[in-house]
Protein backbone atom coordinates (compact mmCIF):
# COMPACT_ATOMS: atom_id res chain seq x y z
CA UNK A 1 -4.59 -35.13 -7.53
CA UNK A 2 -4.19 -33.66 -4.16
CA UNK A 3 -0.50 -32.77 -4.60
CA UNK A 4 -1.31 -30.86 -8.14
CA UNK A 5 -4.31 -28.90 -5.90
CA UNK A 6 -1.54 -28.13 -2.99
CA UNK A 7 0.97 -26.86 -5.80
CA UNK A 8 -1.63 -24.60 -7.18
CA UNK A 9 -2.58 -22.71 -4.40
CA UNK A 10 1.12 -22.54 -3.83
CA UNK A 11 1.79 -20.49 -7.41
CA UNK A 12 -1.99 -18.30 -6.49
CA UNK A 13 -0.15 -17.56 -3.15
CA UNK A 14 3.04 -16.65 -5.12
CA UNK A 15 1.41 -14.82 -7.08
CA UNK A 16 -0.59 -12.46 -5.05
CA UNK A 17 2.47 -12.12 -3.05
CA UNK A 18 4.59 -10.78 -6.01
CA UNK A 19 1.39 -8.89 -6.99
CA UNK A 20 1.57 -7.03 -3.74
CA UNK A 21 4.69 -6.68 -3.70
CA UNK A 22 4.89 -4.71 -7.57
CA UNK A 23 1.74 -2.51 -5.56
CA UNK A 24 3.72 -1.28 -2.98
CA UNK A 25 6.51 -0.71 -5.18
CA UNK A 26 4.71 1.36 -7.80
CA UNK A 27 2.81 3.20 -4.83
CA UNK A 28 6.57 4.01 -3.45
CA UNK A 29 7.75 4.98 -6.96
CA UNK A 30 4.65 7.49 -7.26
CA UNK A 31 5.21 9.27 -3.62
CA UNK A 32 9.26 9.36 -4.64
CA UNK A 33 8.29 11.64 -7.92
CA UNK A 34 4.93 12.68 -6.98
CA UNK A 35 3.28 13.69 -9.92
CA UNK A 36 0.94 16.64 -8.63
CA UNK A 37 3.84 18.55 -7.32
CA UNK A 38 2.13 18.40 -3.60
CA UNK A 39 4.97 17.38 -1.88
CA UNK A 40 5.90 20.68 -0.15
CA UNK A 41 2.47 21.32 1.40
CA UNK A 42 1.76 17.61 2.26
CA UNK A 43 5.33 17.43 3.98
CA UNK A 44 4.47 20.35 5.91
CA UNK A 45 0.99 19.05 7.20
CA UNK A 46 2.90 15.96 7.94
CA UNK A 47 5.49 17.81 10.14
CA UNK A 48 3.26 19.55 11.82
CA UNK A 49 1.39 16.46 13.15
CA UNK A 50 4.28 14.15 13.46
CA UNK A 51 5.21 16.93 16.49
CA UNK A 52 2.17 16.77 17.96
CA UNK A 53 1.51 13.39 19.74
CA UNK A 54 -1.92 13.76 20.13
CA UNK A 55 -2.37 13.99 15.80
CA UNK A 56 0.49 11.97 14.90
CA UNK A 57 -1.30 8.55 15.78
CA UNK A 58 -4.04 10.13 14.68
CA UNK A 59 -2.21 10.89 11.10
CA UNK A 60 -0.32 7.42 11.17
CA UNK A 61 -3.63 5.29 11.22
CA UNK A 62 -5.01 7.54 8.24
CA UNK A 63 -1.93 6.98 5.79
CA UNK A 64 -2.37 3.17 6.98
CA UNK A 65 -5.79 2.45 6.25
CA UNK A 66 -5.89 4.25 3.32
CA UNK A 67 -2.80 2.56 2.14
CA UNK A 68 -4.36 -0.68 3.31
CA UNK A 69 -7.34 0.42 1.18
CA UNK A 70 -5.34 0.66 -2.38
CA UNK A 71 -3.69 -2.57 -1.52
CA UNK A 72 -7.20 -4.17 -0.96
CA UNK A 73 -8.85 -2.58 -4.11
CA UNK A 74 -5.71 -3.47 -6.39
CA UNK A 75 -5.97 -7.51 -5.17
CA UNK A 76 -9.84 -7.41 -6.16
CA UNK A 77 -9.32 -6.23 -9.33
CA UNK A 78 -6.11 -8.78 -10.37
CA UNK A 79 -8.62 -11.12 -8.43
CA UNK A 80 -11.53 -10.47 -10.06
């Protein structure tokens, strides 16, 4: 009984890591073709503070938490 509880929680943990996995590639697949066409002006905004190194951390913690934020929001709602 114990074994078939341990291999199930293996396959849920398999599972939410190839869940997180197809996230992060569809969110990689949507930046690559970027459907709004915002590229140009985001890429420049994004140069602009990757020179400066008092806004780059700055910039880098944004685009992490809010890509942190998807990933979280995706998992409850496969979880859920």
């Amino acid at each position: 009984m114990m074994m078939m509880m341990m291999m199930m929680m293996m396959m849920m943990i398999i599972i939410i890591i190839i869940i997180i996995i197809i996230i992060i590639i569809i969110i990689i697949i949507i930046s690559i073709f970027d459907l709004n066409n915002n590229n140009i002006e985001s890429e420049t905004i994004q140069h602009i503070t990757a020179a400066s190194e008092q806004l780059a951390p700055i910039e880098y913690l944004k685009r992490h938490d809010g890509l942190a934020k998807i990933i979280h929001q995706k998992l409850a709602e496969v979880l859920n």
